[in-house]
C-alpha atoms as a PDB file:
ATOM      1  CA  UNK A   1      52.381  -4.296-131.217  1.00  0.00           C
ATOM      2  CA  UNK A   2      52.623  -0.615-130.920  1.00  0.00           C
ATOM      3  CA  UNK A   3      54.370   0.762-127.232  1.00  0.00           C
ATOM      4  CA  UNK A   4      51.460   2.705-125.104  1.00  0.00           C
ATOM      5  CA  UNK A   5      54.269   4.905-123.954  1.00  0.00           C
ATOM      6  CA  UNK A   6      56.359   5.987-127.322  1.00  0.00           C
ATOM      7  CA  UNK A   7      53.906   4.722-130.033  1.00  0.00           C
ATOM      8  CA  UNK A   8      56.906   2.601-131.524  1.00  0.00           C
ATOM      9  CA  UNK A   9      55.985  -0.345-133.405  1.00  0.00           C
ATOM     10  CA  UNK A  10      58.832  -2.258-132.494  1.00  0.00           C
ATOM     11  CA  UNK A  11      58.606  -4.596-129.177  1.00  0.00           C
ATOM     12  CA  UNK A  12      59.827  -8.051-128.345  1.00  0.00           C
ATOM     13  CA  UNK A  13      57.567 -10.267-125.827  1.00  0.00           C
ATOM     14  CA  UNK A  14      60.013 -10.867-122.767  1.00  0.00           C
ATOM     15  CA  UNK A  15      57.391 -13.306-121.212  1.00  0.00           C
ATOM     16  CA  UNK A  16      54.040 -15.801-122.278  1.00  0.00           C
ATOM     17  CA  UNK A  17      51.907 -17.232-120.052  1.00  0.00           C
ATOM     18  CA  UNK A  18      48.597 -19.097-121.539  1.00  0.00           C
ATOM     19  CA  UNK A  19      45.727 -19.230-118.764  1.00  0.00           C
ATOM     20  CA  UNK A  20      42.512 -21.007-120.032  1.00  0.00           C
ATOM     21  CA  UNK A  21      41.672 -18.819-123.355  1.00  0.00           C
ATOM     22  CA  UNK A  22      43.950 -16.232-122.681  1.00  0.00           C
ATOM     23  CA  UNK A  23      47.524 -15.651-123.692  1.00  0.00           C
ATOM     24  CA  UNK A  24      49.195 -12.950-121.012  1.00  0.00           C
ATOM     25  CA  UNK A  25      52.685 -11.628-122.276  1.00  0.00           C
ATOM     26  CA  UNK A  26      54.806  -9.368-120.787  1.00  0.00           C
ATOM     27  CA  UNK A  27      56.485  -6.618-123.666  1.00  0.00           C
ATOM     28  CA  UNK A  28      59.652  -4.395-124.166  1.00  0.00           C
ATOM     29  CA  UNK A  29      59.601  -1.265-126.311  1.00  0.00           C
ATOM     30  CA  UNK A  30      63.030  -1.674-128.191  1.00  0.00           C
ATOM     31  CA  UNK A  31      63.022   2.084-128.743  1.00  0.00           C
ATOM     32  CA  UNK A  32      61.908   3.406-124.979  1.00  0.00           C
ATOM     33  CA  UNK A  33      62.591  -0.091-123.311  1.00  0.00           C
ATOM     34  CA  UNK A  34      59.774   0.771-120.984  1.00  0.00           C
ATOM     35  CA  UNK A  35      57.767  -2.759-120.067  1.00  0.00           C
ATOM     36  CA  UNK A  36      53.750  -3.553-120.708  1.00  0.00           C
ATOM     37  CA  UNK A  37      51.600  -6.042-121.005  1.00  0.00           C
ATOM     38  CA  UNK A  38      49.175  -7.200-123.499  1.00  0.00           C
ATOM     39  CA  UNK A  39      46.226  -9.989-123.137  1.00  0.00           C
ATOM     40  CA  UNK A  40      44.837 -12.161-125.652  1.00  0.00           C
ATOM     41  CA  UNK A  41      41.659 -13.478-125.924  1.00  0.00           C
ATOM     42  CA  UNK A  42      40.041 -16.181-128.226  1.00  0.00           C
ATOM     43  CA  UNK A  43      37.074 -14.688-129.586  1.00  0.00           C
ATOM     44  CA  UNK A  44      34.478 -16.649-131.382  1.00  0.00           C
ATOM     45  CA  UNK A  45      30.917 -15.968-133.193  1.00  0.00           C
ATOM     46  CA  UNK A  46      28.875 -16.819-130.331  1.00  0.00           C
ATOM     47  CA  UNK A  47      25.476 -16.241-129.956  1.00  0.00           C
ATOM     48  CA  UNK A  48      22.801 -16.174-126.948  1.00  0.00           C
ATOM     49  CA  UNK A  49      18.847 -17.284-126.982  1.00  0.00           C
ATOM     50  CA  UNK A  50      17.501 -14.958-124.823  1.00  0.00           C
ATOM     51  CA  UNK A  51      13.933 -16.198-122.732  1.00  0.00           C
ATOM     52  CA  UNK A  52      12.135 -13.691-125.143  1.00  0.00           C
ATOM     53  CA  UNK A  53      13.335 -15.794-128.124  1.00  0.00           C
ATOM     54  CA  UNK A  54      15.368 -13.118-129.328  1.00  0.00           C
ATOM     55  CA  UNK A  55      18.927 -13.381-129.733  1.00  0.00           C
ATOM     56  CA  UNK A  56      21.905 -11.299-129.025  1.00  0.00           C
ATOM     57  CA  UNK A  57      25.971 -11.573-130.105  1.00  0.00           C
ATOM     58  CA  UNK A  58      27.664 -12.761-126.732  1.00  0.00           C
ATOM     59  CA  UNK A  59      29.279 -10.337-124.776  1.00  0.00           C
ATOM     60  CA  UNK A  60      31.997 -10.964-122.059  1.00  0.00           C
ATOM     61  CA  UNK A  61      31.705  -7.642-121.117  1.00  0.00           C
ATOM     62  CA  UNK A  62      28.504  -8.409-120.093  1.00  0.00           C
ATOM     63  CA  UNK A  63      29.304 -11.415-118.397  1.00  0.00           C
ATOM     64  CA  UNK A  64      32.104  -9.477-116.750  1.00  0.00           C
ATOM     65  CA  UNK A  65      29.540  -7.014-114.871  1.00  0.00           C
ATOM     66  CA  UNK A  66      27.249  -9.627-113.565  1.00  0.00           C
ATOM     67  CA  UNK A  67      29.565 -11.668-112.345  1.00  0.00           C
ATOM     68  CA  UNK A  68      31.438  -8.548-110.702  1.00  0.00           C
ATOM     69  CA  UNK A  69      28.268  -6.985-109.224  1.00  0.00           C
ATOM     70  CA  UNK A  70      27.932 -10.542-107.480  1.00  0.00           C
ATOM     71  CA  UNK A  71      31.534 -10.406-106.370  1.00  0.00           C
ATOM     72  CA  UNK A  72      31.079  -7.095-105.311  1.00  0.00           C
ATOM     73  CA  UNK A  73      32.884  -6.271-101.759  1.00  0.00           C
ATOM     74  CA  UNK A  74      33.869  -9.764-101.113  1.00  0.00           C
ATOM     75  CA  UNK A  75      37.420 -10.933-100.681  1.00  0.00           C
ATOM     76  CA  UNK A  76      38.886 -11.282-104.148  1.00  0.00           C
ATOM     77  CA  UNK A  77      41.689  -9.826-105.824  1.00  0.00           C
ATOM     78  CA  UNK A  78      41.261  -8.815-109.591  1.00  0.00           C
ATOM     79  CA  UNK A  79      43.104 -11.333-110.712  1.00  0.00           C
ATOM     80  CA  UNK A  80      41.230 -13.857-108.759  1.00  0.00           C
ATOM     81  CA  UNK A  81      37.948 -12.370-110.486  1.00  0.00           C
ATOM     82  CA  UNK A  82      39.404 -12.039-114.001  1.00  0.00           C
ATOM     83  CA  UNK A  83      39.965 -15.827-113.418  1.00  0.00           C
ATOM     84  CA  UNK A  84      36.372 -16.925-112.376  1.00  0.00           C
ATOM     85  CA  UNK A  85      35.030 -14.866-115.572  1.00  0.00           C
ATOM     86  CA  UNK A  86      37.793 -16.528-117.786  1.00  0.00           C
ATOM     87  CA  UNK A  87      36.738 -20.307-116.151  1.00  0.00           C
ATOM     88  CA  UNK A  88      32.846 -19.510-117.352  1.00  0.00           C
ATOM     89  CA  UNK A  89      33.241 -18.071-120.469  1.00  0.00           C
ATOM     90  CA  UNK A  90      35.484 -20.812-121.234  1.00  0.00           C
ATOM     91  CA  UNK A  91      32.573 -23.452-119.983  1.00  0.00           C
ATOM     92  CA  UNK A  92      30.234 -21.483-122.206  1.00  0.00           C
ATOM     93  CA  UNK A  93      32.328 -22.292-125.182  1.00  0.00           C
ATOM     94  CA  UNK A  94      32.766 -25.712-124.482  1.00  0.00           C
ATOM     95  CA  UNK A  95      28.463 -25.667-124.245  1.00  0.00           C
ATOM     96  CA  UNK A  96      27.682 -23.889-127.160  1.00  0.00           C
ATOM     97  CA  UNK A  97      26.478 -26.374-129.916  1.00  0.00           C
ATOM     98  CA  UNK A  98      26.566 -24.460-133.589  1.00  0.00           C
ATOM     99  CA  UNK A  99      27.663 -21.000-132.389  1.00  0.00           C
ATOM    100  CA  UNK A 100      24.509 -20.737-130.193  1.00  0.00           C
ATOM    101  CA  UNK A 101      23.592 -20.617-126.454  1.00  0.00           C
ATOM    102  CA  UNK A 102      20.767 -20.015-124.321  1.00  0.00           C
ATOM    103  CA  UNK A 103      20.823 -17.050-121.751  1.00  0.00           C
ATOM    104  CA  UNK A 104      19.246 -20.005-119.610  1.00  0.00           C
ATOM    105  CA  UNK A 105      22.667 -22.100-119.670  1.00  0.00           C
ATOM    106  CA  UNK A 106      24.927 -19.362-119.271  1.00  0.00           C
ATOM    107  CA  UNK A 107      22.788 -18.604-115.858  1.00  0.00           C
ATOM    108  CA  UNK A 108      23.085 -22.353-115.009  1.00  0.00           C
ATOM    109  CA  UNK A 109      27.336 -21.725-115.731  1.00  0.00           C
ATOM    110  CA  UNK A 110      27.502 -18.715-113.644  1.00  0.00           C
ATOM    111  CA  UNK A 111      25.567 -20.090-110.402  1.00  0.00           C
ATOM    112  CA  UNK A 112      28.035 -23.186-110.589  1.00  0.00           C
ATOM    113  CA  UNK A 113      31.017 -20.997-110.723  1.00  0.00           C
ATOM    114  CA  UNK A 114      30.192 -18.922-108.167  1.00  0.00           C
ATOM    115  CA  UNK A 115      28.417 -21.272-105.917  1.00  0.00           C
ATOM    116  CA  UNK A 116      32.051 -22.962-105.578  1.00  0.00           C
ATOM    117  CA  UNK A 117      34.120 -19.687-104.843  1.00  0.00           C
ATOM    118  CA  UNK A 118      31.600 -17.918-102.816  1.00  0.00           C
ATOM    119  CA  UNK A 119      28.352 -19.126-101.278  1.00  0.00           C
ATOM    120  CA  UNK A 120      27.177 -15.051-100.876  1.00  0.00           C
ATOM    121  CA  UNK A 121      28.215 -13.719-104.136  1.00  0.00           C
ATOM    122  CA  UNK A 122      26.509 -17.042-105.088  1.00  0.00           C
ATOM    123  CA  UNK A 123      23.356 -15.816-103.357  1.00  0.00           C
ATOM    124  CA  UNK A 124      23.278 -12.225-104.803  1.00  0.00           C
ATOM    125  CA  UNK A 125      23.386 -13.626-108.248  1.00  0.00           C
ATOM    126  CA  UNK A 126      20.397 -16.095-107.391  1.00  0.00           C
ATOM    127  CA  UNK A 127      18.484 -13.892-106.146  1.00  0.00           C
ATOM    128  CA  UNK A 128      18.699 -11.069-109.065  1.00  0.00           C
ATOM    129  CA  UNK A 129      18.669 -13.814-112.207  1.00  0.00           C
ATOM    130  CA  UNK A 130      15.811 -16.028-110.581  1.00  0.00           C
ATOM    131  CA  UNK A 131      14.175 -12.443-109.567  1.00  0.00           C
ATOM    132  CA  UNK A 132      13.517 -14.182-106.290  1.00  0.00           C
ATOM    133  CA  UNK A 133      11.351 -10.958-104.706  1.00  0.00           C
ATOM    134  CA  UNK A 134      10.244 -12.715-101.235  1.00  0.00           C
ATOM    135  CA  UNK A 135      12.311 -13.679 -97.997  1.00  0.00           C
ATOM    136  CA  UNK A 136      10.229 -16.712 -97.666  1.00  0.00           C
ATOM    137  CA  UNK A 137      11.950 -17.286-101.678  1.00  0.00           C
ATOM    138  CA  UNK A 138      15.223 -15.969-100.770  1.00  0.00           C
ATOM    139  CA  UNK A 139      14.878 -17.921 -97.280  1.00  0.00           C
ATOM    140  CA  UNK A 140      13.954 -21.271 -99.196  1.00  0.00           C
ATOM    141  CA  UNK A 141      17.300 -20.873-101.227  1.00  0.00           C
ATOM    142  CA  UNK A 142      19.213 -20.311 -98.477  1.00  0.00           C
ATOM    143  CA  UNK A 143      17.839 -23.506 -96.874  1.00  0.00           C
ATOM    144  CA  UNK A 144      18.729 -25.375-100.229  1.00  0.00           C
ATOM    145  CA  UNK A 145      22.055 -24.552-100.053  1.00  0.00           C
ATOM    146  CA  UNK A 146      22.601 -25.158 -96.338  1.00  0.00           C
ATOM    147  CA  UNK A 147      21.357 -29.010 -97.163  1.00  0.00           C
ATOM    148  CA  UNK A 148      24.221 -29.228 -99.929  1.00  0.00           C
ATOM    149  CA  UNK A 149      26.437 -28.148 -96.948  1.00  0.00           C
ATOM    150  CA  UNK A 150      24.599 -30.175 -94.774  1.00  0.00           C
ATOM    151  CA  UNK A 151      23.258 -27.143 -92.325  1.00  0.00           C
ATOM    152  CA  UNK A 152      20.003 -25.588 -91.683  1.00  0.00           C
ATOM    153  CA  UNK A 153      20.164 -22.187 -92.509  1.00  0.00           C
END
């Protein structure tokens, strides 16, 4: 692993931590001794269905935005959102049967995630990936998740 700061190829990793499918470890430069930390991520040949039949290679980075533009100005730190992503693209793993899943299911993986952190973020994401385009639609999801809850919203 080459130091950021000196280009040096020689570092030692000083600390590992494994979260889900990534591996977090803390390095020292042995030649600047400045400190940094590298991520790593399992990557595998995934693909998605898309509703059009076509198909696409998956991309976290993808993932990443929709999930952040849901999250967007609500309460949670970056780690806290780096974790949600890492919890769904791990689910989408464990759900894709012969290197293949459908945009539908990764949907399905998203609303659970973020129906459990944050009922509004949860509701911004409904509303764009069901294209709900009425407040008698939005309204009637609202009400569907107040019943869950067990209140009329």
């Amino acid at each position: 692993m080459r130091c950021p700061y000196c280009q040096n190829e020689e570092t030692r990793v000083i600390d590992k931590r494994d979260h889900d499918s990534v591996s977090r470890r803390r390095r020292e430069c042995l030649k600047c001794g400045k400190r940094f930390t590298t991520y790593e991520r399992i990557e595998l040949d995934l693909w998605v269905s898309k509703k059009n039949d076509k198909r696409e290679e998956f991309s976290r980075e993808k993932l990443r935005k929709g999930v952040l533009k849901a999250l967007e100005k609500r309460q949670f730190e970056e780690e806290e959102q780096e974790a949600i992503i890492d919890r769904i693209e791990s689910r989408i793993y464990t759900f894709a049967k012969d290197k293949d899943v459908t945009s539908k299911k990764i949907g399905e993986l998203v609303m659970a995630e973020l129906k459990k952190v944050d009922k509004i973020a949860y509701l911004r994401f409904v509303a764009v990936y069901r294209e709900i385009d009425s407040i008698e639609e939005f309204e009637e999801e609202l009400n569907k998740l107040g019943k869950k809850s067990g209140k009329k919203c």
